[in-house]
C-alpha atoms as a PDB file:
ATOM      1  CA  UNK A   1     -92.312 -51.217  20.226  1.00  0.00           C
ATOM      2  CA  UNK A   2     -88.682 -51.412  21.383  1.00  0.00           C
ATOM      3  CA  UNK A   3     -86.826 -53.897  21.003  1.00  0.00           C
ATOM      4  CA  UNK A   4     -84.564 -53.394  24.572  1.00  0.00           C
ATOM      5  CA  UNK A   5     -84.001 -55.919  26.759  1.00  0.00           C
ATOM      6  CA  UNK A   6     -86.307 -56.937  30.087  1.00  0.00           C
ATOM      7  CA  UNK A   7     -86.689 -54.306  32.926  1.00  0.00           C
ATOM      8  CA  UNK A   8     -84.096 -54.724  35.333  1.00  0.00           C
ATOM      9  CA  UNK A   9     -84.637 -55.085  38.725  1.00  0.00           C
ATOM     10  CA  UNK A  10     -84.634 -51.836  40.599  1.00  0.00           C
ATOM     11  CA  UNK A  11     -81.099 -50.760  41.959  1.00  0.00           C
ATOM     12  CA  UNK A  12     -80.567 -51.255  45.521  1.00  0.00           C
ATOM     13  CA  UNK A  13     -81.096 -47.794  47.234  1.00  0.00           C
ATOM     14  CA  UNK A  14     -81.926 -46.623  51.119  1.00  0.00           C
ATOM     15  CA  UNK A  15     -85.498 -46.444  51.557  1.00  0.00           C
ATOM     16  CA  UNK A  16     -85.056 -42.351  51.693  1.00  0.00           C
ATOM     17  CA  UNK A  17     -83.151 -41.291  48.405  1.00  0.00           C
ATOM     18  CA  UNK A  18     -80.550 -38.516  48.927  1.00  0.00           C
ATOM     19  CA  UNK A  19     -80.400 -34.499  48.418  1.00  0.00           C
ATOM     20  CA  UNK A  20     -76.936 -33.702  47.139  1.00  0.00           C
ATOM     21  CA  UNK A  21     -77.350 -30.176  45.986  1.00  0.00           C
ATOM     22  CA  UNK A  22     -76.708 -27.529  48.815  1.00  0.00           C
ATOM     23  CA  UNK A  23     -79.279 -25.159  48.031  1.00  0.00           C
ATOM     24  CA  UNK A  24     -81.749 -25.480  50.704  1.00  0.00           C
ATOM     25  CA  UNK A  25     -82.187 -28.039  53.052  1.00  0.00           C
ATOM     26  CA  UNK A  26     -85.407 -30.067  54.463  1.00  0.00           C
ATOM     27  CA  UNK A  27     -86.973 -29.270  57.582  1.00  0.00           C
ATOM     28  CA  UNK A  28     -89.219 -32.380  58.112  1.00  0.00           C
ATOM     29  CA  UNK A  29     -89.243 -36.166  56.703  1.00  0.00           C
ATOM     30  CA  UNK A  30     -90.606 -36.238  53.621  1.00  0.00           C
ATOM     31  CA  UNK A  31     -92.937 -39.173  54.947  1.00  0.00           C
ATOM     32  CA  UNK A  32     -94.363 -36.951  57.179  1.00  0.00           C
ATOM     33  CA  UNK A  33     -95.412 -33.965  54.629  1.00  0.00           C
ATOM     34  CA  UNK A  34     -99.120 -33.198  54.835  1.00  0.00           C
ATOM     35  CA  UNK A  35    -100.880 -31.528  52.027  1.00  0.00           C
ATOM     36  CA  UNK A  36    -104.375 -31.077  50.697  1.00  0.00           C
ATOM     37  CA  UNK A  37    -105.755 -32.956  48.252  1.00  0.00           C
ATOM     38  CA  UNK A  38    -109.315 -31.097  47.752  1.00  0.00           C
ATOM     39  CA  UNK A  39    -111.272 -32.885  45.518  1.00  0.00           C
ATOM     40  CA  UNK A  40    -112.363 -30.993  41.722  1.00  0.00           C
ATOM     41  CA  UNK A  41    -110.323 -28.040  42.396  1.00  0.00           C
ATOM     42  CA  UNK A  42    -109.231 -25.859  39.498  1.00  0.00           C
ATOM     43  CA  UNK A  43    -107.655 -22.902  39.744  1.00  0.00           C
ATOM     44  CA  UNK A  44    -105.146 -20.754  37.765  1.00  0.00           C
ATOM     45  CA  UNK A  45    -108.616 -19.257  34.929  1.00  0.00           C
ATOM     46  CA  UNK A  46    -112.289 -19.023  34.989  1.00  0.00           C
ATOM     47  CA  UNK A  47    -113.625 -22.855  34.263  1.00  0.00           C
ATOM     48  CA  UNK A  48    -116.000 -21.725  31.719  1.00  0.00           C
ATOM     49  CA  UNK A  49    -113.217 -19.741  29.652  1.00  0.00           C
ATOM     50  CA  UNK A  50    -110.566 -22.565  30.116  1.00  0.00           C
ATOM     51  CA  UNK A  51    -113.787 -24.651  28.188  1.00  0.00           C
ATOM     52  CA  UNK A  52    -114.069 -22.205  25.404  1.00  0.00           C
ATOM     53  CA  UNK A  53    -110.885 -21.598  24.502  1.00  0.00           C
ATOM     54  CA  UNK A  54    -109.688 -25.547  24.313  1.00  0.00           C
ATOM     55  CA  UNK A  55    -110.042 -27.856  21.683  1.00  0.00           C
ATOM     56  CA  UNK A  56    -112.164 -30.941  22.614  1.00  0.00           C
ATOM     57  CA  UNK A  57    -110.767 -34.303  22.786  1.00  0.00           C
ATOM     58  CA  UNK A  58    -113.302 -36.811  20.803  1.00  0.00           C
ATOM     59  CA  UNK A  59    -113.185 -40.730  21.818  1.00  0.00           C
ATOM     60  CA  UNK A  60    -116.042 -42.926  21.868  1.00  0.00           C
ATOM     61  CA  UNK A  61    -117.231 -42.461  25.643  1.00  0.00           C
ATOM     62  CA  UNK A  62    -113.534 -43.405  26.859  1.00  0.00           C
ATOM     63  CA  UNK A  63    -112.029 -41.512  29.295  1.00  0.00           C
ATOM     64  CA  UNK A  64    -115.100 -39.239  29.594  1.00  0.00           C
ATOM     65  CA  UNK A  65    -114.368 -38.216  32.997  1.00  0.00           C
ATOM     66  CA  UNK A  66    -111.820 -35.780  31.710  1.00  0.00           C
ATOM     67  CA  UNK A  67    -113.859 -34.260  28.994  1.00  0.00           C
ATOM     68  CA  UNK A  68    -113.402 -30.819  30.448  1.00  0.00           C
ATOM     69  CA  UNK A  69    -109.638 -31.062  30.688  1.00  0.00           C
ATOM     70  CA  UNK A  70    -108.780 -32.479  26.617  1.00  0.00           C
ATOM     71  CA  UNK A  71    -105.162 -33.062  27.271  1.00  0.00           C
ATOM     72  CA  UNK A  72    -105.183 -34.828  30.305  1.00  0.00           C
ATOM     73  CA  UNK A  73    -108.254 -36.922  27.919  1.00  0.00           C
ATOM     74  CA  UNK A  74    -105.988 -37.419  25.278  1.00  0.00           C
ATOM     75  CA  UNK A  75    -103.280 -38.516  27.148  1.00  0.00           C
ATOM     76  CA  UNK A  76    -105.389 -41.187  29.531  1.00  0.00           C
ATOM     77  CA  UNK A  77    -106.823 -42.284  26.162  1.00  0.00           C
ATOM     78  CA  UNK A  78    -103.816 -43.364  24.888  1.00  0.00           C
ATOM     79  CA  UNK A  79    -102.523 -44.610  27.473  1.00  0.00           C
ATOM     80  CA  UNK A  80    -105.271 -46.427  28.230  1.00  0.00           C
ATOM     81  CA  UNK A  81    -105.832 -45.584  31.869  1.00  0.00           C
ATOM     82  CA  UNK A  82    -108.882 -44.815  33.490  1.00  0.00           C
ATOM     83  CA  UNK A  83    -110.777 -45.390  30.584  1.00  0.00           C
ATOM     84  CA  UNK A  84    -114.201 -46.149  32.130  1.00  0.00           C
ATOM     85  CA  UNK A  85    -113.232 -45.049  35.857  1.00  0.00           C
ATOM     86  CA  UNK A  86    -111.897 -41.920  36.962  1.00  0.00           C
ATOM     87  CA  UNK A  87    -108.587 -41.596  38.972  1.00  0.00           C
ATOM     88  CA  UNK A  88    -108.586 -42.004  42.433  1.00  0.00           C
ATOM     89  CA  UNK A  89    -106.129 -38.825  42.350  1.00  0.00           C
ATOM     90  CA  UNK A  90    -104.855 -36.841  39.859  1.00  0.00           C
ATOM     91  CA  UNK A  91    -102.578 -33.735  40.309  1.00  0.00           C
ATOM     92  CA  UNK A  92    -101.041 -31.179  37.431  1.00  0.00           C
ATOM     93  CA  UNK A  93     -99.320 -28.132  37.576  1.00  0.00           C
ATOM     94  CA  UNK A  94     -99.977 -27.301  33.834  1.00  0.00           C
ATOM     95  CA  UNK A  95     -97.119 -25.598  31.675  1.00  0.00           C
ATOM     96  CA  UNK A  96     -97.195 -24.295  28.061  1.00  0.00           C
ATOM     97  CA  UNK A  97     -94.840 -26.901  25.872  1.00  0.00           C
ATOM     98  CA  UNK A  98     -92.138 -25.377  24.048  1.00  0.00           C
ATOM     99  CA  UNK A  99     -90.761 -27.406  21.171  1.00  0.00           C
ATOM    100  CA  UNK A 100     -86.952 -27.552  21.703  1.00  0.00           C
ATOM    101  CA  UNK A 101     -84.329 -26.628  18.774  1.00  0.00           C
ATOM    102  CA  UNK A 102     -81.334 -29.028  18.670  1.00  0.00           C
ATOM    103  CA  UNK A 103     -80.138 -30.502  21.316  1.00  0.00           C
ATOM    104  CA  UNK A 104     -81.443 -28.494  23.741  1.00  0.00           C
ATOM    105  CA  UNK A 105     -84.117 -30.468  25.962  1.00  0.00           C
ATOM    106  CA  UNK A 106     -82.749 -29.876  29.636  1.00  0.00           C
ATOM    107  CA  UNK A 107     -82.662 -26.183  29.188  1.00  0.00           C
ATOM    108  CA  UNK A 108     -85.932 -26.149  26.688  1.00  0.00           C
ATOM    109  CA  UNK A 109     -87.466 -27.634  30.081  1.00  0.00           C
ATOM    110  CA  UNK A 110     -86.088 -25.038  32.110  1.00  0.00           C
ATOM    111  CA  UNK A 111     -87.429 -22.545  29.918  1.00  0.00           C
ATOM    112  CA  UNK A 112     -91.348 -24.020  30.010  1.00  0.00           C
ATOM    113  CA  UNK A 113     -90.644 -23.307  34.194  1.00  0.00           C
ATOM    114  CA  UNK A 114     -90.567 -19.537  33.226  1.00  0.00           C
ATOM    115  CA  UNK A 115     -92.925 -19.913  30.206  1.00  0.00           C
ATOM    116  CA  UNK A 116     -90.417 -19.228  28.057  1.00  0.00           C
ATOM    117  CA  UNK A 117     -88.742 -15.971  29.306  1.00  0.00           C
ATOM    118  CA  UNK A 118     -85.746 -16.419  29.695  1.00  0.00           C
ATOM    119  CA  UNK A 119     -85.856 -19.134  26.603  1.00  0.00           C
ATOM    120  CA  UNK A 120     -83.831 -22.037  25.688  1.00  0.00           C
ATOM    121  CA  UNK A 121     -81.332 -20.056  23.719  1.00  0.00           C
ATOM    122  CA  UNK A 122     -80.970 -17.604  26.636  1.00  0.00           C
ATOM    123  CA  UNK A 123     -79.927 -20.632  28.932  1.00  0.00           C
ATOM    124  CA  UNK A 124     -77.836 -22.067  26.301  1.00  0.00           C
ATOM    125  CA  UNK A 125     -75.535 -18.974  26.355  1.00  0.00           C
ATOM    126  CA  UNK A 126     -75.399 -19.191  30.081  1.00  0.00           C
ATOM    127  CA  UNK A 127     -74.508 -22.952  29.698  1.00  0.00           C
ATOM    128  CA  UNK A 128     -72.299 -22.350  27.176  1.00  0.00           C
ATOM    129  CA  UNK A 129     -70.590 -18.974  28.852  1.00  0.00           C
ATOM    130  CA  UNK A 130     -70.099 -21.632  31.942  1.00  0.00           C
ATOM    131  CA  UNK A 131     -68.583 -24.629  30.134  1.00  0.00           C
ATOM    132  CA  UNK A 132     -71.521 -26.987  30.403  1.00  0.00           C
ATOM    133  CA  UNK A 133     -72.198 -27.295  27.236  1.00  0.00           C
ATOM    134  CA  UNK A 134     -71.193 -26.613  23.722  1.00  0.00           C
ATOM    135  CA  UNK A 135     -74.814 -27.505  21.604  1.00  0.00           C
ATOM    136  CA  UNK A 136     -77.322 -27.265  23.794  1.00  0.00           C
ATOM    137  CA  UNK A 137     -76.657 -30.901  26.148  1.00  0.00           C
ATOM    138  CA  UNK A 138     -76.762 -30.860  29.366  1.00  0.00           C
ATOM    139  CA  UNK A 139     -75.207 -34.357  30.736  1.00  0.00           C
ATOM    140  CA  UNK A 140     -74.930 -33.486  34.298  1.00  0.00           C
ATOM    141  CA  UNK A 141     -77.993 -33.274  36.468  1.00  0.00           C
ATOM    142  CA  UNK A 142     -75.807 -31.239  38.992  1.00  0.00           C
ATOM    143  CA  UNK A 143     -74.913 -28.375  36.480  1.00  0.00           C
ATOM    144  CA  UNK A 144     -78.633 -27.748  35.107  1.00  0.00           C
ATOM    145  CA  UNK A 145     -79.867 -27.064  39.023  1.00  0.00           C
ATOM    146  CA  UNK A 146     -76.820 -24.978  38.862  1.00  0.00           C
ATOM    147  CA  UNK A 147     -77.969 -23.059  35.511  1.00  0.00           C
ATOM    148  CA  UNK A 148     -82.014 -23.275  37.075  1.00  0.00           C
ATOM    149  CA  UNK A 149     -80.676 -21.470  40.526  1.00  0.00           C
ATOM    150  CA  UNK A 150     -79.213 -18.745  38.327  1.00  0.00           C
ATOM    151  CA  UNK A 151     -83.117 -18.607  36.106  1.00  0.00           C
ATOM    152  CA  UNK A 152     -84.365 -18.016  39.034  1.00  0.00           C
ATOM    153  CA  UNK A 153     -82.454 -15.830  41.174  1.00  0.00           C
ATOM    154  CA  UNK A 154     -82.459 -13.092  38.018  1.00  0.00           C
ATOM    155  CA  UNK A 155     -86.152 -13.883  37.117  1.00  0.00           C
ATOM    156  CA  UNK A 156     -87.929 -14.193  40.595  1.00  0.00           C
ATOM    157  CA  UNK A 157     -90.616 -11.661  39.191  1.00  0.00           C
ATOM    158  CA  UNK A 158     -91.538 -14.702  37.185  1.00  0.00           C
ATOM    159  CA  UNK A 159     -92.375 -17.432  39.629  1.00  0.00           C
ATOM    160  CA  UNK A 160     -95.773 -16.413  41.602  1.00  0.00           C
ATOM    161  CA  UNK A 161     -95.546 -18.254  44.490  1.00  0.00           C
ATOM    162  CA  UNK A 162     -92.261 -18.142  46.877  1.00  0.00           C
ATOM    163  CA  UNK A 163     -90.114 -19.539  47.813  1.00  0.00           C
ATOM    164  CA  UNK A 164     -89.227 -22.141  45.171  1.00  0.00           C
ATOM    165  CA  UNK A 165     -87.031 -24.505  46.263  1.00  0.00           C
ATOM    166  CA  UNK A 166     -84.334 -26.790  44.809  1.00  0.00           C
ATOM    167  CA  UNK A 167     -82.411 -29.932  45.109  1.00  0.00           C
ATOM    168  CA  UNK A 168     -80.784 -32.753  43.040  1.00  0.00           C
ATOM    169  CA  UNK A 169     -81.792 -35.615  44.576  1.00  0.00           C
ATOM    170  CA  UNK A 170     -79.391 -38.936  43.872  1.00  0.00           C
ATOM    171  CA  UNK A 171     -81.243 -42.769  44.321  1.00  0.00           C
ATOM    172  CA  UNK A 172     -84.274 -44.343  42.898  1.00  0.00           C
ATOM    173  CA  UNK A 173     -87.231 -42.081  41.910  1.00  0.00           C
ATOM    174  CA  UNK A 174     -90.437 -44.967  42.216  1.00  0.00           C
ATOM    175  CA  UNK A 175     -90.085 -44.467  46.070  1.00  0.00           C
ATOM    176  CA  UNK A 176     -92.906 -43.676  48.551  1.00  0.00           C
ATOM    177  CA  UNK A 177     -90.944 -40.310  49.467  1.00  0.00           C
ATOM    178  CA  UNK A 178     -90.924 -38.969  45.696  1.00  0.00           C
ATOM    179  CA  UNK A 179     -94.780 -39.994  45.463  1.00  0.00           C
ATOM    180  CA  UNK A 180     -95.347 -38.037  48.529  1.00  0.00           C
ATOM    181  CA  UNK A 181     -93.626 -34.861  46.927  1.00  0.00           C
ATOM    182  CA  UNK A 182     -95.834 -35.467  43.932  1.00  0.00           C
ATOM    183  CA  UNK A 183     -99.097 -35.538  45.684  1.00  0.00           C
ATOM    184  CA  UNK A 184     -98.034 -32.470  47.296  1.00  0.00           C
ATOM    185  CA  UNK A 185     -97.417 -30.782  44.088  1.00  0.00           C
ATOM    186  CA  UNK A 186     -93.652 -30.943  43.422  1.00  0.00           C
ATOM    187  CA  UNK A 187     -92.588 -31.270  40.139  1.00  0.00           C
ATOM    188  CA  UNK A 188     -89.323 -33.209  38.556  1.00  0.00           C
ATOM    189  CA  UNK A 189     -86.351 -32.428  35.865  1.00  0.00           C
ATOM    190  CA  UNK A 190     -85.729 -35.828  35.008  1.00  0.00           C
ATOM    191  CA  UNK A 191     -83.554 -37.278  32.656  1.00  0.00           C
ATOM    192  CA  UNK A 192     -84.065 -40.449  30.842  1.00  0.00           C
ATOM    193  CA  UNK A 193     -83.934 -42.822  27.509  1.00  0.00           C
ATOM    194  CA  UNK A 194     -86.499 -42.010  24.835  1.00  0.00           C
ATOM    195  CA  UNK A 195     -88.043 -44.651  22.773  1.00  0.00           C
ATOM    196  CA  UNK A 196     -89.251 -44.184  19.431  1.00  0.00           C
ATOM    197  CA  UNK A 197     -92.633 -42.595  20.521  1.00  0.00           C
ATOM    198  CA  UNK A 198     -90.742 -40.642  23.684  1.00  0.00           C
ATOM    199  CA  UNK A 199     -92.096 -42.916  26.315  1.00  0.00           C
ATOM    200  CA  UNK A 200     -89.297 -44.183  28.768  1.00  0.00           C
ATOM    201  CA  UNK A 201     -87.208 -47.274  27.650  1.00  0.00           C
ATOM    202  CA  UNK A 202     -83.484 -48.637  28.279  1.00  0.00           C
ATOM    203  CA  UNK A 203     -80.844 -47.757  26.339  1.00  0.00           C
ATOM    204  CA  UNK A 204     -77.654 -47.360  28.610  1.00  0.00           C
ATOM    205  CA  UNK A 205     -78.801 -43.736  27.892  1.00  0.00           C
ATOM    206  CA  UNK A 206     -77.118 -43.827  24.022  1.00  0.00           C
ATOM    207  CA  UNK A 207     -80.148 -41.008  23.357  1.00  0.00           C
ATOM    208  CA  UNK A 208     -80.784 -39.400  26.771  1.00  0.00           C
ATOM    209  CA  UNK A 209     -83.649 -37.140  26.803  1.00  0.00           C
ATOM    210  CA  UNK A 210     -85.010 -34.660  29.596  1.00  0.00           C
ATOM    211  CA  UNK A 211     -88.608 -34.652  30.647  1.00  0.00           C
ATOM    212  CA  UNK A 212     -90.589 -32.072  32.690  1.00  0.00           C
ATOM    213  CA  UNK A 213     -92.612 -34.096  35.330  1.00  0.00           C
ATOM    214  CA  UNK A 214     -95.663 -31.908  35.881  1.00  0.00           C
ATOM    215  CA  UNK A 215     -98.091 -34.388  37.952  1.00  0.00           C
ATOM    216  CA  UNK A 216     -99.673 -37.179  38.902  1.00  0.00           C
ATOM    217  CA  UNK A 217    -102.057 -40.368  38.393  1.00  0.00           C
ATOM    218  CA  UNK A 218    -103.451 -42.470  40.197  1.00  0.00           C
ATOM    219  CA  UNK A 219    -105.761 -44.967  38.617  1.00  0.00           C
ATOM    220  CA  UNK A 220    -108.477 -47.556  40.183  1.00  0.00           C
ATOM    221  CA  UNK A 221    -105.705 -50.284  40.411  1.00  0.00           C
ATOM    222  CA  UNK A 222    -103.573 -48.208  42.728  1.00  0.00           C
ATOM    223  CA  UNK A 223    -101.023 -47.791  39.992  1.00  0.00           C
ATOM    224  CA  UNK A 224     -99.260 -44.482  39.894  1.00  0.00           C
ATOM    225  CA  UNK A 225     -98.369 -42.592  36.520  1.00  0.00           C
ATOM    226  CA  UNK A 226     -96.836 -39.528  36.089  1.00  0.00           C
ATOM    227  CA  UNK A 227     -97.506 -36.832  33.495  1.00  0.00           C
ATOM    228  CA  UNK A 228     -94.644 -34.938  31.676  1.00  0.00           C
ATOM    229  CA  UNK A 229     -93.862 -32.089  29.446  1.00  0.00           C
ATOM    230  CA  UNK A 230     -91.138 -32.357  26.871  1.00  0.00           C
ATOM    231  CA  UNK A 231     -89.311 -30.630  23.974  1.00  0.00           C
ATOM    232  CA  UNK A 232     -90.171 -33.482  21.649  1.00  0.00           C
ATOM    233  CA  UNK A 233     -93.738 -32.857  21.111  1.00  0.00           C
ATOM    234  CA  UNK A 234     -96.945 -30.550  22.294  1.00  0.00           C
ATOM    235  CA  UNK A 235     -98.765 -33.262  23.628  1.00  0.00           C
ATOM    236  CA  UNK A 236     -99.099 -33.764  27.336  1.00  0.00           C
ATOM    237  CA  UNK A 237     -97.414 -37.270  28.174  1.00  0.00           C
ATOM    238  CA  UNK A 238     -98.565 -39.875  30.756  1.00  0.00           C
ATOM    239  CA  UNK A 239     -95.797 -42.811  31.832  1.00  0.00           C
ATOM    240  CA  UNK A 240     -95.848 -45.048  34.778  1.00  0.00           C
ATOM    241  CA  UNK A 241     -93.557 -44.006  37.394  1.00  0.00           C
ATOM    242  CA  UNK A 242     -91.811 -47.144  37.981  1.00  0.00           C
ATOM    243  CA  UNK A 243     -90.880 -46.834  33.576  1.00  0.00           C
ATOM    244  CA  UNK A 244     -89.277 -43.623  34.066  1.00  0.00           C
ATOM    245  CA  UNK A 245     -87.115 -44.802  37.223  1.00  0.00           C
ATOM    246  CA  UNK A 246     -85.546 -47.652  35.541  1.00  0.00           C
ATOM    247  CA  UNK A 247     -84.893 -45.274  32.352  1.00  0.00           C
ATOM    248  CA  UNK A 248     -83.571 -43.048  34.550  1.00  0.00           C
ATOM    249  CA  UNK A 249     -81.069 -46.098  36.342  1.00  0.00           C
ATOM    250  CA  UNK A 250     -80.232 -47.039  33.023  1.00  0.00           C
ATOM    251  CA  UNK A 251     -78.354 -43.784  31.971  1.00  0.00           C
ATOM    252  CA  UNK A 252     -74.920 -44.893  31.665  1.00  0.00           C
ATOM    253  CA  UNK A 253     -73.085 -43.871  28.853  1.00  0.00           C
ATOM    254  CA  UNK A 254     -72.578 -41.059  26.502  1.00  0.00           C
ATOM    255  CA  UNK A 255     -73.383 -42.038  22.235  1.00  0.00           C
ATOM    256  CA  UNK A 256     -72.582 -39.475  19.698  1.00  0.00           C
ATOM    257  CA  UNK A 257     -76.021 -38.645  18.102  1.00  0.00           C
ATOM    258  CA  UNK A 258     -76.521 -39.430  14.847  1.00  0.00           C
ATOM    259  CA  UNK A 259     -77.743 -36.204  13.835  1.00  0.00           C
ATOM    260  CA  UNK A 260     -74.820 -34.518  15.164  1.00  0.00           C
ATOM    261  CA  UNK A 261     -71.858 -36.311  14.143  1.00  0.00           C
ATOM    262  CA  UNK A 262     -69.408 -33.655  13.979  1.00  0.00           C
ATOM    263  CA  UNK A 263     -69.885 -31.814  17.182  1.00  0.00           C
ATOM    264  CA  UNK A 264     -68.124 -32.023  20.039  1.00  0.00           C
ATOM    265  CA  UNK A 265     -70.376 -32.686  23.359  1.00  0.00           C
ATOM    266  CA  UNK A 266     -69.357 -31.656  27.329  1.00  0.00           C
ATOM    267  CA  UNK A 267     -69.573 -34.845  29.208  1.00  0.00           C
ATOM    268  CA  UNK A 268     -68.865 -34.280  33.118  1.00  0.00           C
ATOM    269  CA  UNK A 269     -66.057 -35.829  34.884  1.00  0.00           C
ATOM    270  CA  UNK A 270     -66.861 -39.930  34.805  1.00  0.00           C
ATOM    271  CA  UNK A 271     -69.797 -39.429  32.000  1.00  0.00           C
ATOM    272  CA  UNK A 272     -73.347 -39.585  32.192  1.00  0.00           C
ATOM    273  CA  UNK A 273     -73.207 -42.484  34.476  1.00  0.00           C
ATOM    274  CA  UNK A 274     -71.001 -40.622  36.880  1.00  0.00           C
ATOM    275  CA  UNK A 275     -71.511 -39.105  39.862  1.00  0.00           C
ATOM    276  CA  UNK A 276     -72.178 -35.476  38.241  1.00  0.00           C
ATOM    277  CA  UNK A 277     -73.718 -37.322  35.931  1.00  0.00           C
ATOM    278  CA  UNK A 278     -77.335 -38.418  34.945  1.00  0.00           C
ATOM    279  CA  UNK A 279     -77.925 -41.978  36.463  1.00  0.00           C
ATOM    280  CA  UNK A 280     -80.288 -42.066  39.399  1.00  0.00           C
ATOM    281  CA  UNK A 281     -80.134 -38.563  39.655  1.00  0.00           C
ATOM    282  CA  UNK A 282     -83.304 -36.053  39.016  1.00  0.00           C
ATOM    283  CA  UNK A 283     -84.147 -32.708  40.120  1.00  0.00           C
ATOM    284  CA  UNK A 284     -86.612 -32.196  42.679  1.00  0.00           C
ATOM    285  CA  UNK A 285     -88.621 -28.273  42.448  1.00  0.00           C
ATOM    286  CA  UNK A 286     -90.678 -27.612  45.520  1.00  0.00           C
ATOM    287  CA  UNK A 287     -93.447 -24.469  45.596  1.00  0.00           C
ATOM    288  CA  UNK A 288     -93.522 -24.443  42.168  1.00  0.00           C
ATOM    289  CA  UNK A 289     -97.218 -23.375  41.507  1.00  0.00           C
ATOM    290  CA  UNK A 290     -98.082 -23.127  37.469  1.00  0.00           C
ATOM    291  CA  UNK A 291    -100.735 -20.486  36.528  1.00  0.00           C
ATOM    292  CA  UNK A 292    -103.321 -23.344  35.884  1.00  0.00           C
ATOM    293  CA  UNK A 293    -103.226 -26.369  38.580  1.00  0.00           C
ATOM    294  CA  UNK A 294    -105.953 -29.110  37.896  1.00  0.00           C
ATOM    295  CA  UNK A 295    -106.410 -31.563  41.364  1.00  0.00           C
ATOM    296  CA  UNK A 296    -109.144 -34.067  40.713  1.00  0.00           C
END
């Protein structure tokens, strides 16, 4: 377990958090978005060969529910949520991990988006070509939209479903608005501070990490988790919303990794903490569809 100090108290933030990118622009509240939440749908390859071709997750009767869909098992299991219940919803817009190579986890998350054409060392040229980054970091939340806008605009042939839309979005991220765009199948670049096992923690962002956020929970007890892809590790990850907000508050200043002591890192104009930095700031992707979506 870490050994960081209590959960702060969320920052104070308007009830609707804030699109700063100029990229698109919203046509509706997002507390009034309706979308359909049709129970057991699965779509994206035939049931029966999405069976055969995964590995089955074992427990003892835990978690059972999700025998059909192993990762999201494993990752309830342990997690510990719905154990003996299933969720009341659950949403995922399934990508293939890619395991990142140095310091390289914002743009090895870019490069799950486009299952991994163009790859992480493709963007890391871009990045590099641009001035963003020198190894592979990307410290400002503003310049990897930037570096996702140009992914797309070269690779549309890529993304199925049209037109994918983007926006940074500045304030806190456990609000009713983001859980709306979540349940409606938008998925989230977010930065944040890894602990030990890669679940959220606080660390003034001395080891700042980016996560894919690739769906939803939510369990008997009306709690909401979210479930993210990362360069860390295969396995599919399941945090509670409200731990990867305050990780994602607590971003404010730039350590030189330990494993890189020599290199020099791009840090944006007032750091990580900064405006173009990473604190309460996460990008939003909207009409994203993955070739396998799972709604329960």
């Amino acid at each position: 377990m870490s050994n960081n100090p209590p959960v702060p108290p969320p920052p104070h933030f308007p009830a609707r958090t804030t699109k700063i990118s100029e990229s698109t622009t919203f046509n509706h509240p997002l507390s009034e978005l309706s979308c359909d939440l049709t129970k057991n749908v699965f779509t994206g390859t035939n049931l029966n060969q999405h069976r055969n071709q995964r590995l089955t997750f074992n427990t003892s009767g835990e978690c059972a529910w999700a025998i059909q869909y192993p990762e999201i098992q494993k990752a309830c299991y342990l997690r510990q949520v719905c154990q003996f219940a299933p969720p009341k919803e659950l949403r995922l817009q399934n990508v293939t991990p890619i395991l990142q190579v140095g310091p390289t986890c914002g743009l090895t998350a870019l490069s799950m988006l486009f299952e991994g054409a163009p790859s992480a060392k493709t963007f890391l040229e871009l990045a590099i070509a641009k001035g963003y980054s020198n190894n592979g970091e990307m410290f400002s939340t503003k310049q990897l939209n930037e570096l996702f806008a140009i992914g797309l605009d070269e690779n549309r042939h890529l993304v199925e479903y049209k037109p994918v839309q983007h926006h940074v979005i500045a304030g806190w991220m456990d609000e009713p608005s983001i859980q709306m765009q979540l349940r409606c199948g938008s998925i989230f670049l977010v930065p944040y501070d890894p602990d030990r096992d890669h679940t959220p923690c606080l660390n003034r962002g001395h080891k700042a990490h980016w996560a894919l956020i690739i769906g939803y929970l939510i369990d008997q007890f009306n709690d909401f988790y979210v479930f993210a892809r990362h360069g860390k590790t295969r396995n599919l990850a399941l945090w509670p919303l409200r731990d990867l907000a305050n990780s994602n508050a607590n971003l404010e200043e730039f350590c030189q990794p330990i494993g890189h002591p020599n290199e020099t890192f791009v840090l944006p104009e007032g750091g990580i903490g900064g405006r173009n930095g990473l604190r309460c700031k996460f990008i939003m992707i909207e009409h994203y569809r993955a070739k396998e979506e799972i709604i329960i």
